[in-house]
C-alpha atoms as a PDB file:
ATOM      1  CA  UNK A   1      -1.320 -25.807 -35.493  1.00  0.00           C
ATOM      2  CA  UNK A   2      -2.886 -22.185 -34.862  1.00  0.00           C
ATOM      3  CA  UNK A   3      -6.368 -21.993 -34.854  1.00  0.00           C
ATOM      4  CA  UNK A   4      -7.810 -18.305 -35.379  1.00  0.00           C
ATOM      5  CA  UNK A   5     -10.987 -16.586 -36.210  1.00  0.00           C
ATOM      6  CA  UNK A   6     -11.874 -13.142 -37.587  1.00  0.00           C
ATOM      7  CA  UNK A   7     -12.074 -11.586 -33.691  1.00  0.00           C
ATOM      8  CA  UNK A   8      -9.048 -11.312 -31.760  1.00  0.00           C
ATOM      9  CA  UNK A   9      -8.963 -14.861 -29.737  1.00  0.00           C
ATOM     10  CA  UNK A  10      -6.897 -17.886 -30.911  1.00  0.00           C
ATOM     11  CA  UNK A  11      -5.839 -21.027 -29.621  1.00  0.00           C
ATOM     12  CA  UNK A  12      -3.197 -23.548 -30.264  1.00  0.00           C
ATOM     13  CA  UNK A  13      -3.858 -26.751 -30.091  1.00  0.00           C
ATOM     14  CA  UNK A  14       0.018 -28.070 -30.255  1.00  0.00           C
ATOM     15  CA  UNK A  15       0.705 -26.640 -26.471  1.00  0.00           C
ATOM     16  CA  UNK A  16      -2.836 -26.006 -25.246  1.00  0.00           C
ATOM     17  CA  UNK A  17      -2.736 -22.114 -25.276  1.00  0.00           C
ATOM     18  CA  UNK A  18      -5.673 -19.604 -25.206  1.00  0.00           C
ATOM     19  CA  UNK A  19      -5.132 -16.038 -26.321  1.00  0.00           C
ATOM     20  CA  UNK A  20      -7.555 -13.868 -25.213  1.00  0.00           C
ATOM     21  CA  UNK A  21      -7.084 -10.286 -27.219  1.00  0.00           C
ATOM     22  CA  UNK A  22      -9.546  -7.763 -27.011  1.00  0.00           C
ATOM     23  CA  UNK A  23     -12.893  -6.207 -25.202  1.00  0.00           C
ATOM     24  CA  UNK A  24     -14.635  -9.105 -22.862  1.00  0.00           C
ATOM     25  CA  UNK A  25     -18.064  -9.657 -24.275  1.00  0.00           C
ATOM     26  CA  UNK A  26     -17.736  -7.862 -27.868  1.00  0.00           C
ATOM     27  CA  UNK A  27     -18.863 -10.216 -30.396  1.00  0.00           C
ATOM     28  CA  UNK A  28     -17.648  -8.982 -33.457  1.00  0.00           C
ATOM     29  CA  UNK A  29     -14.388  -7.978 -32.071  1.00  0.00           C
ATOM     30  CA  UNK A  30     -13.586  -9.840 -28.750  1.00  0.00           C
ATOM     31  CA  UNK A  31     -13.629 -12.778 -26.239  1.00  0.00           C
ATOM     32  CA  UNK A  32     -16.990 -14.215 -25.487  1.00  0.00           C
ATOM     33  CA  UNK A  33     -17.851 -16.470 -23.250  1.00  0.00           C
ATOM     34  CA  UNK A  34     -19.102 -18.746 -26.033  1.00  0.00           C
ATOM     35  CA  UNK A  35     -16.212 -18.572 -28.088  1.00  0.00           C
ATOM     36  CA  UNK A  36     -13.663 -19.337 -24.940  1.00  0.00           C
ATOM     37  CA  UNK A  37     -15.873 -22.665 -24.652  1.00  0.00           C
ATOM     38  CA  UNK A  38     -15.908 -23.428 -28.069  1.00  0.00           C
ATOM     39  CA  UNK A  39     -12.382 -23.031 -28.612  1.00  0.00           C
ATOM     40  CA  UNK A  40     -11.258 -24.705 -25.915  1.00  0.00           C
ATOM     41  CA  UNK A  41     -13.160 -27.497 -26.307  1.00  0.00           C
ATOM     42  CA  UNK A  42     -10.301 -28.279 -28.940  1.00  0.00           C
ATOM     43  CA  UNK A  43      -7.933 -28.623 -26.303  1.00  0.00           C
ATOM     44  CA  UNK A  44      -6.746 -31.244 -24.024  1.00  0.00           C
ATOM     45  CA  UNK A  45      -8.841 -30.671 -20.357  1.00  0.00           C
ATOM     46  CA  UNK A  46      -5.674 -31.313 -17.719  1.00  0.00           C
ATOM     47  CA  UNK A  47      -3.661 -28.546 -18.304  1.00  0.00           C
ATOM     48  CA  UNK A  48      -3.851 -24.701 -20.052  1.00  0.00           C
ATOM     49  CA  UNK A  49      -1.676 -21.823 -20.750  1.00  0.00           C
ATOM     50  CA  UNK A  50      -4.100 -18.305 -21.726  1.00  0.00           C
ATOM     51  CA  UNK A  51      -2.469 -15.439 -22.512  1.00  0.00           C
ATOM     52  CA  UNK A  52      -4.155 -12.121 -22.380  1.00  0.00           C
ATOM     53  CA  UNK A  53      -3.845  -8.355 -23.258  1.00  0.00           C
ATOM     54  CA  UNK A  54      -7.309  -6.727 -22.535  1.00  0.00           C
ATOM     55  CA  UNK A  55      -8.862  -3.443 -21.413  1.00  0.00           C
ATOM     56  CA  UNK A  56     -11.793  -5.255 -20.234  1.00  0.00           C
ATOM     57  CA  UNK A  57     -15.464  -4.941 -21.191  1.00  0.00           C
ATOM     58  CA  UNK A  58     -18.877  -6.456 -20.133  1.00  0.00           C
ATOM     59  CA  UNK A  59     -18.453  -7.436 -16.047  1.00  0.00           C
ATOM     60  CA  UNK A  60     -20.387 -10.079 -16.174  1.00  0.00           C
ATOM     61  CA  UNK A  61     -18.821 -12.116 -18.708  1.00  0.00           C
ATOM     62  CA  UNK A  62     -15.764 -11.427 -17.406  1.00  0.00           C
ATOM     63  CA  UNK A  63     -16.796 -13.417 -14.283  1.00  0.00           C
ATOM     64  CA  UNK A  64     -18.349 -16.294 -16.695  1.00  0.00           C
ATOM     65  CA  UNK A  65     -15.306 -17.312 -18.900  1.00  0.00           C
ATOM     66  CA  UNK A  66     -13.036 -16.591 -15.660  1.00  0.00           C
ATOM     67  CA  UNK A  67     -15.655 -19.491 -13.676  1.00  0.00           C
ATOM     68  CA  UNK A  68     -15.720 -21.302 -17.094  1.00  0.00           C
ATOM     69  CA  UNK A  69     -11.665 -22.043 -17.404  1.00  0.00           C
ATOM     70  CA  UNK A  70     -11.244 -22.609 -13.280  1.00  0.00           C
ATOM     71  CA  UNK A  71     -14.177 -25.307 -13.487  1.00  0.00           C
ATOM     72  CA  UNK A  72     -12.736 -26.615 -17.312  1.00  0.00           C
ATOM     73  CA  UNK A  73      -9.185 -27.232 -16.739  1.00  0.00           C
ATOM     74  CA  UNK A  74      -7.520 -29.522 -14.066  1.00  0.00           C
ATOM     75  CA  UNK A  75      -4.283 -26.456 -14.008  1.00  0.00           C
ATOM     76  CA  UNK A  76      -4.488 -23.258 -15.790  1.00  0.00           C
ATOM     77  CA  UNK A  77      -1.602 -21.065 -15.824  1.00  0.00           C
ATOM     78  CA  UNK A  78      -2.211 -17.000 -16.960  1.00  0.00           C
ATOM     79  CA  UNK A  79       0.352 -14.708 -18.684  1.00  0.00           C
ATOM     80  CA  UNK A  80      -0.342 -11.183 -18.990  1.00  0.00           C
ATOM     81  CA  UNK A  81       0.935 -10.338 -22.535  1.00  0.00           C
ATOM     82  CA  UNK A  82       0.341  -6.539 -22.211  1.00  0.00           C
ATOM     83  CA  UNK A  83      -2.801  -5.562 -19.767  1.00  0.00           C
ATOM     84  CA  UNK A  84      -5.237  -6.958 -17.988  1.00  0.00           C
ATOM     85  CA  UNK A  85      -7.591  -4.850 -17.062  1.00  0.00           C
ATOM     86  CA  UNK A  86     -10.992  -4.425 -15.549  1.00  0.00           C
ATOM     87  CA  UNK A  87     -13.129  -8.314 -16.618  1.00  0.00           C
ATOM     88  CA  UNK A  88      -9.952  -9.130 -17.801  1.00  0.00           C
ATOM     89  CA  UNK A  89      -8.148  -8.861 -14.483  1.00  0.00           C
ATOM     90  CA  UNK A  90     -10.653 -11.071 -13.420  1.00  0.00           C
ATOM     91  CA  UNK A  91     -10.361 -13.816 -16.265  1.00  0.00           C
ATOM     92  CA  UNK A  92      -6.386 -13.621 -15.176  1.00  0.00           C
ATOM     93  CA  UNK A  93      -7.487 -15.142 -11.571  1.00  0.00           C
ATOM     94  CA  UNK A  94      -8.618 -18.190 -13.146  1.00  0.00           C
ATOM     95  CA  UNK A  95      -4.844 -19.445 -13.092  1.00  0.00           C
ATOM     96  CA  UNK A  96      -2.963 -21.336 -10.629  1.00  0.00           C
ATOM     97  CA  UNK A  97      -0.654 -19.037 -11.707  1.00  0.00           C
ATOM     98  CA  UNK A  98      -0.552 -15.149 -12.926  1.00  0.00           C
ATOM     99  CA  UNK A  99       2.847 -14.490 -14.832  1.00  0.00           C
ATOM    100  CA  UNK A 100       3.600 -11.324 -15.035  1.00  0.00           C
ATOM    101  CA  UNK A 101       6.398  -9.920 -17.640  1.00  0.00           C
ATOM    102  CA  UNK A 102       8.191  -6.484 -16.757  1.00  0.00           C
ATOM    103  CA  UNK A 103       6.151  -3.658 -18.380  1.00  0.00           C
ATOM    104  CA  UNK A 104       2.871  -5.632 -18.065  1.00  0.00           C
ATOM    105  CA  UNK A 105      -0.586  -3.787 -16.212  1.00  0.00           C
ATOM    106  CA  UNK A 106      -2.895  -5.433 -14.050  1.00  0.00           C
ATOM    107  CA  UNK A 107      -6.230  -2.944 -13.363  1.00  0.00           C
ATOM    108  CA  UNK A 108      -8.901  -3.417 -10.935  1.00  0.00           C
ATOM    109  CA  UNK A 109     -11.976  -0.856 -10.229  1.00  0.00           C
ATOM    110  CA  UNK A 110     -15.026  -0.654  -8.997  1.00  0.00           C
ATOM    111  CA  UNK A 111     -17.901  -1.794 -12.059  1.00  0.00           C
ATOM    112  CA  UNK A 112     -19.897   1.082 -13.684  1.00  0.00           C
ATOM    113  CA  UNK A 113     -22.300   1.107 -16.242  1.00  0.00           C
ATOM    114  CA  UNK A 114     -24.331   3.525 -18.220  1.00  0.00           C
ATOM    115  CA  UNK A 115     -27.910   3.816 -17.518  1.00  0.00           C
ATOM    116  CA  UNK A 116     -30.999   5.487 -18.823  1.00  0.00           C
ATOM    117  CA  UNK A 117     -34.084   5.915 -16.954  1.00  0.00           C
ATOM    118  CA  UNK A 118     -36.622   7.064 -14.325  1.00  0.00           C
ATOM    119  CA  UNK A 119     -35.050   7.149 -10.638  1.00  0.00           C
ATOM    120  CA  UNK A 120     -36.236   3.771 -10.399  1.00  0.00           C
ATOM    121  CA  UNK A 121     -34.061   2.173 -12.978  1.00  0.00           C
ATOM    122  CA  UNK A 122     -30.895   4.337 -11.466  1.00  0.00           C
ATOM    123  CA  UNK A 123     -31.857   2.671  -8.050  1.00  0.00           C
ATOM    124  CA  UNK A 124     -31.719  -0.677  -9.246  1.00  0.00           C
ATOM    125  CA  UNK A 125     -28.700   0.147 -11.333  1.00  0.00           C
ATOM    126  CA  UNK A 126     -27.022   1.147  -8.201  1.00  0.00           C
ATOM    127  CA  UNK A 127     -28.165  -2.019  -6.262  1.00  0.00           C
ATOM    128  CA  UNK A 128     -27.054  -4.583  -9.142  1.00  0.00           C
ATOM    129  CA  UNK A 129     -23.276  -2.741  -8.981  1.00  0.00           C
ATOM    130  CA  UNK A 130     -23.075  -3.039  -5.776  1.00  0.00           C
ATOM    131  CA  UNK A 131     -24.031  -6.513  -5.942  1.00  0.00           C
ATOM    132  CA  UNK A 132     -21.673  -6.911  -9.133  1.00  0.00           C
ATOM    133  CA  UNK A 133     -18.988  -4.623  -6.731  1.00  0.00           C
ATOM    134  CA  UNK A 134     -18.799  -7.144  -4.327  1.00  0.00           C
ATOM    135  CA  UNK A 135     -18.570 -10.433  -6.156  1.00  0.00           C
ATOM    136  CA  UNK A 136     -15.202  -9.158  -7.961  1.00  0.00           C
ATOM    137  CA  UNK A 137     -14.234  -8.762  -4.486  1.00  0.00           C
ATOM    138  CA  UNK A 138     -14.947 -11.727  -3.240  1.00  0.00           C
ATOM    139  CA  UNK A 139     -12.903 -13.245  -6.572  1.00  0.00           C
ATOM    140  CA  UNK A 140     -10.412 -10.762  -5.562  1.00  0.00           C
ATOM    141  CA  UNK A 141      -9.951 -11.675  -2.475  1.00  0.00           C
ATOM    142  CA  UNK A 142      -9.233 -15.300  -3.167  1.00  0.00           C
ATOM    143  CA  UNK A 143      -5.538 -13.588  -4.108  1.00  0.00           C
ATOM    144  CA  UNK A 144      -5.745 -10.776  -2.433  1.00  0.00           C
ATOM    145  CA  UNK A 145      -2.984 -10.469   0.299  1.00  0.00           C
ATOM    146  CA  UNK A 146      -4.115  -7.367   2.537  1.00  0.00           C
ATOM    147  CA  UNK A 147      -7.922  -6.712   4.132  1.00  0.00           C
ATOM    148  CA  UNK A 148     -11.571  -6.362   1.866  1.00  0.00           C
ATOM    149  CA  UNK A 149     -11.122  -2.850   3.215  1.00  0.00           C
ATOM    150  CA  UNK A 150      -7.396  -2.213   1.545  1.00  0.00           C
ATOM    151  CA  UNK A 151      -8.821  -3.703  -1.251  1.00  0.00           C
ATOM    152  CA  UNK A 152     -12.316  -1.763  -1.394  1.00  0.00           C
ATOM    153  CA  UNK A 153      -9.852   1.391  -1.698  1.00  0.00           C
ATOM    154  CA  UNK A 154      -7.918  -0.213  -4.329  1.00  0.00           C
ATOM    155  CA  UNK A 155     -10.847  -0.401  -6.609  1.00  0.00           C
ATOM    156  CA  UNK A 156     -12.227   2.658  -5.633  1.00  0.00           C
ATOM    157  CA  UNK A 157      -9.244   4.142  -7.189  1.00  0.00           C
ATOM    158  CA  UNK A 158      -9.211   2.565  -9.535  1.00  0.00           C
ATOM    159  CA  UNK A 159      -5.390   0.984  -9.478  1.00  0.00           C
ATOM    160  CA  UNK A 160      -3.146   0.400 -12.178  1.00  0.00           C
ATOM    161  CA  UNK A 161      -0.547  -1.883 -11.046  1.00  0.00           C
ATOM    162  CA  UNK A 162       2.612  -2.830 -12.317  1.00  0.00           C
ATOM    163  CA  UNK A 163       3.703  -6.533 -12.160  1.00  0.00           C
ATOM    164  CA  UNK A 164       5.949  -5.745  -9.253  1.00  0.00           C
ATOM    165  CA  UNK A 165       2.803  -4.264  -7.632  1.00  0.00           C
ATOM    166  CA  UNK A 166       0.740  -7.149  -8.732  1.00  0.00           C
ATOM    167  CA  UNK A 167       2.729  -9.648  -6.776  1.00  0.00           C
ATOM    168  CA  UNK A 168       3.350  -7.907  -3.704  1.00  0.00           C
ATOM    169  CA  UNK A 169      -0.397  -7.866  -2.941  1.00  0.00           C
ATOM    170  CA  UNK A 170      -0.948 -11.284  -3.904  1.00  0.00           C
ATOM    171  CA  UNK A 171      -2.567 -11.065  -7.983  1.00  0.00           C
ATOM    172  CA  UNK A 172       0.216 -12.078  -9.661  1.00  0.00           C
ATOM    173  CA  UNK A 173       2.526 -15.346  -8.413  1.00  0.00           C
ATOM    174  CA  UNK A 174       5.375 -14.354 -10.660  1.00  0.00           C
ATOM    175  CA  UNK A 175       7.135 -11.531 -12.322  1.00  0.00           C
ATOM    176  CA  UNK A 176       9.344 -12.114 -15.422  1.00  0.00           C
ATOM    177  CA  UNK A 177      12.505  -9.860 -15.508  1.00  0.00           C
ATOM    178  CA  UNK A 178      14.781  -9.205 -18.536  1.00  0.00           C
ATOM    179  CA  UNK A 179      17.107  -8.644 -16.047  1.00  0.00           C
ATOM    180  CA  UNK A 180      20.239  -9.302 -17.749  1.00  0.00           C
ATOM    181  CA  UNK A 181      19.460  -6.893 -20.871  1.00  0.00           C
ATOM    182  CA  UNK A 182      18.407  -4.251 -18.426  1.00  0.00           C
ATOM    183  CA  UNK A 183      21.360  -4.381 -16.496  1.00  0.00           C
ATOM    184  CA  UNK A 184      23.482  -4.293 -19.014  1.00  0.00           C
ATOM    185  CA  UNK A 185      22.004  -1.219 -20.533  1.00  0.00           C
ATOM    186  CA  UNK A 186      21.956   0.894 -17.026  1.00  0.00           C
ATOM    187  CA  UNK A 187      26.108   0.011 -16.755  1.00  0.00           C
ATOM    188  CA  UNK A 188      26.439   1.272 -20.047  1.00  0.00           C
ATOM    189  CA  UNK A 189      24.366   3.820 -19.455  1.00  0.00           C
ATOM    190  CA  UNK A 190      26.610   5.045 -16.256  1.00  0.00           C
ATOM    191  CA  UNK A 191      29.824   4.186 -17.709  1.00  0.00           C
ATOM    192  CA  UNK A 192      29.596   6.727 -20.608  1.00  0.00           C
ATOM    193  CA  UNK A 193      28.542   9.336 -18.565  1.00  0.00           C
ATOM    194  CA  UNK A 194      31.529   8.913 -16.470  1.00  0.00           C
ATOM    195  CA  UNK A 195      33.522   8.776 -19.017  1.00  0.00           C
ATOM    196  CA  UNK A 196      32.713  11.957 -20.372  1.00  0.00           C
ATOM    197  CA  UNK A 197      32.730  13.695 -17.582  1.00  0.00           C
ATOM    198  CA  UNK A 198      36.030  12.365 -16.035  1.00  0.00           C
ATOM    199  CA  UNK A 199      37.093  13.653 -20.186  1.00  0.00           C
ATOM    200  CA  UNK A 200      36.272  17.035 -19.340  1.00  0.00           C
ATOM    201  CA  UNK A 201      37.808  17.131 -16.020  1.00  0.00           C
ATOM    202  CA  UNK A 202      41.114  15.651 -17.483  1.00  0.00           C
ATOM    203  CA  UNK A 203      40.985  18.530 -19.779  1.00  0.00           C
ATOM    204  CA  UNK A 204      40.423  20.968 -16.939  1.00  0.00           C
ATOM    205  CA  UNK A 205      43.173  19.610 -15.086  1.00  0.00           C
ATOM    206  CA  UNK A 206      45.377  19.809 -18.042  1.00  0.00           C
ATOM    207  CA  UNK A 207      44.371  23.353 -18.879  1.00  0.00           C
ATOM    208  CA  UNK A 208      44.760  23.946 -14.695  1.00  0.00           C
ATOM    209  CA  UNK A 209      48.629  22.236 -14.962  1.00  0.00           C
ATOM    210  CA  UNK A 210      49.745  24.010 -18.167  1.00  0.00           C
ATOM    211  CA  UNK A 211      48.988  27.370 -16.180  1.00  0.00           C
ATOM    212  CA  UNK A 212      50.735  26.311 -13.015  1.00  0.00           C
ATOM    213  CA  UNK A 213      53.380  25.728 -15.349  1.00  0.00           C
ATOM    214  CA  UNK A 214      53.930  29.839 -16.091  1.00  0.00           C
ATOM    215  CA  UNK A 215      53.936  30.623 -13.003  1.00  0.00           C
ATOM    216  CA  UNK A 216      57.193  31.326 -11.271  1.00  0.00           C
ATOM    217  CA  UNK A 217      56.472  32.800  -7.455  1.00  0.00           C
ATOM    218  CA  UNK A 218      54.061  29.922  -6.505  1.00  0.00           C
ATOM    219  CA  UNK A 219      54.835  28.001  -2.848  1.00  0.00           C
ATOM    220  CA  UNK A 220      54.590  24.406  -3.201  1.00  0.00           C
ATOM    221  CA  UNK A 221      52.010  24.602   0.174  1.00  0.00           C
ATOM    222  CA  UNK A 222      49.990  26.529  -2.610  1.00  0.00           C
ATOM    223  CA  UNK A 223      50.223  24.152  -5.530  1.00  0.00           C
ATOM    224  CA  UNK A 224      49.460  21.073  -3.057  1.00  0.00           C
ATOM    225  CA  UNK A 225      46.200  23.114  -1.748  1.00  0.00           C
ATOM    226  CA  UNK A 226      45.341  23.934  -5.247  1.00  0.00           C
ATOM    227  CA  UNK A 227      45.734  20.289  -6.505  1.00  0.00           C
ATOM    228  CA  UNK A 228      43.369  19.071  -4.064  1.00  0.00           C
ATOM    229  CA  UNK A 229      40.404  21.865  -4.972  1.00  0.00           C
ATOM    230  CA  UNK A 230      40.837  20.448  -8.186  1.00  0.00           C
ATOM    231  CA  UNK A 231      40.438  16.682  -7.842  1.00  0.00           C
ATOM    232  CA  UNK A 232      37.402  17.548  -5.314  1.00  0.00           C
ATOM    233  CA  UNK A 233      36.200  19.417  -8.076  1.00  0.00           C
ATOM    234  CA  UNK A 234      36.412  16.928 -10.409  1.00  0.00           C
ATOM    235  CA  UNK A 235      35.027  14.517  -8.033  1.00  0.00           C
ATOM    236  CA  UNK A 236      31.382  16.490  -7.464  1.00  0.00           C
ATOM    237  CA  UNK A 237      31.240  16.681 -11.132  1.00  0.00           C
ATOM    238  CA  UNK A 238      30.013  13.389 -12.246  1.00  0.00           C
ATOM    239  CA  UNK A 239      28.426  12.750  -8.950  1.00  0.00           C
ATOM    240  CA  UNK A 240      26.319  15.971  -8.648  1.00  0.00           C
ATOM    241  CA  UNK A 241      25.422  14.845 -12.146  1.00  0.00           C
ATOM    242  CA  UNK A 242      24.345  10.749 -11.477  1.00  0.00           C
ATOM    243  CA  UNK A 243      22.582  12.025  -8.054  1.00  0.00           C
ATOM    244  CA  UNK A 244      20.551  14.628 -10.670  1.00  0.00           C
ATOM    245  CA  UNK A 245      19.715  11.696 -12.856  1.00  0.00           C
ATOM    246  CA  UNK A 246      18.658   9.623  -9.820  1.00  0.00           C
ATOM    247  CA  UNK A 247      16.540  11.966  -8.676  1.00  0.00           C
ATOM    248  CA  UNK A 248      14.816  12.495 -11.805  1.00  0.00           C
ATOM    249  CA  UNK A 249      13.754   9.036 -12.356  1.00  0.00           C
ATOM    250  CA  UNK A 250      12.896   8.616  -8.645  1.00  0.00           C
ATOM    251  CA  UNK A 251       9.972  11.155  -8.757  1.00  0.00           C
END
C-alpha cells in the first residue's frame, strides 16, 4: 500500500521505501524533518530504501532528517531518482549505500543564506556558515575519498557531479548502467552511418569504373594507381566523418 500526502513525500509500507521529492524544509510543498519521522514511523526499523530527487533547501534540516534516518534504521540504502542536490546531497549520505542511475546529479556547495541587517548580523551570518560550512564537510568527508582541502574546492565550486563522478570520489557506492540499451543504440548509430557512406562511395566507384570504361589509351600501371586513390578515398570518407563525430561529443 502507498501512503501519500498533499506535499511531495510518500512512503510504502509493502517494501519499506521513503520518497523524498521536493525542497528540504518547505512545509507546504516538501520534506520536513517532521514528516520523514512521522512517516517512517509506519515502517519496519531494520531495513530502508529512500529515494530522492531534490534541489535542496533549508541546510539545517537537511543535516536533521539525514542524522534522523542513520540513527532510525539498522541499514538504509539511497537511490538518487533524478538529483540530489545541496541538503539533499546530504540526506543521500545517510545510506549504507548511494545508488546512482546513469543521468542522475549529485551537488555539493558551500551553504549561503540571505541576510538583512546591521554589520553585526552579517558578521554573525558569516560565522554561523562557516560553522554550518564545515559540518557538511565533516558529513562529507565520512565518503569522501580525496583530502578536506580537494573537497573544500569542490564546494567552493560548487560541483555538479554525474554518477560516474559521484563514485569515483567516494559519494556514491554504485552506478546503475542501461548498458545494454545504450550500446545497442551507439552500434546502430555507427552502422548506418557507414552504411551510407560506403553507399555513396560505391556509387562513386561505379560512376569512376563506367568512365574508365570509355577510355581507350589508358596503361594498366595507370588504372591500378587510379584504383587505389579511389579505395583510399573511400576509406577517409567515413572515417574523417566518425573521427568528426567523436570529436564533437568529446568537447
Amino acid at each position: 500500500m502507498m501512503v501519500e500526502e498533499p506535499i511531495k513525500a510518500s512512503v510504502s509500507t509493502e517494501e519499506d521505501k521513503l520518497f523524498l521529492y521536493g525542497t528540504i524544509g518547505d512545509a507546504w510543498d516538501g520534506v520536513t524533518l517532521e514528516y520523514v519521522r512521522r512517516m517512517s514511523s509506519r515502517l519496519d526499523k531494520t531495513k530502508l530504501t529512500v529515494h530522492i530527487n531534490s534541489y535542496g533547501g533549508d541546510a539545517t534540516e537537511g543535516v536533521a532528517i539525514r542524522n534522523y534516518i542513520k540513527s532510525t534504521f539498522d541499514e538504509v540504502d539511497v537511490v538518487i531518482d533524478g538529483i540530489a542536490a545541496s541538503a539533499a546531497s546530504v540526506i543521500a549520505t545517510c545510506g549504507n549505500t548511494l545508488t546512482m542511475p546513469s543521468g542522475t546529479t549529485f551537488m555539493i556547495h558551500n551553504p549561503w543564506a540571505y541576510v538583512i541587517g546591521n554589520k553585526s548580523d552579517l558578521q554573525k551570518e558569516i560565522g554561523a556558515l562557516e560553522s554550518l560550512e564545515q559540518s557538511y564537510r565533516d558529513i562529507y568527508m565520512e565518503r569522501f575519498n580525496g583530502t578536506e582541502d580537494e573537497l573544500g574546492e569542490l564546494m567552493e565550486n560548487e560541483s555538479w557531479l554525474t554518477a560516474e563522478q559521484a563514485e569515483t570520489f567516494g559519494f556514491a557506492t554504485k552506478t546503475v548502467k542501461d548498458g545494454d540499451s545504450v550500446e545497442s543504440q551507439d552500434n546502430l548509430l555507427i552502422a548506418s552511418l557507414l552504411n551510407k557512406y560506403s553507399a555513396k562511395a560505391d556509387d562513386t566507384k561505379a560512376e569512376e569504373n563506367s568512365a574508365n570504361d570509355e577510355l581507350v589509351d589508358v596503361e594498366e600501371s595507370d588504372e591500378d594507381e587510379d584504383e587505389e586513390l579511389t579505395e583510399e578515398s573511400t576509406e577517409n570518407k567515413p572515417n574523417a566523418f566518425l573521427s568528426n563525430l567523436v570529436k564533437t561529443f568529446n568537447v
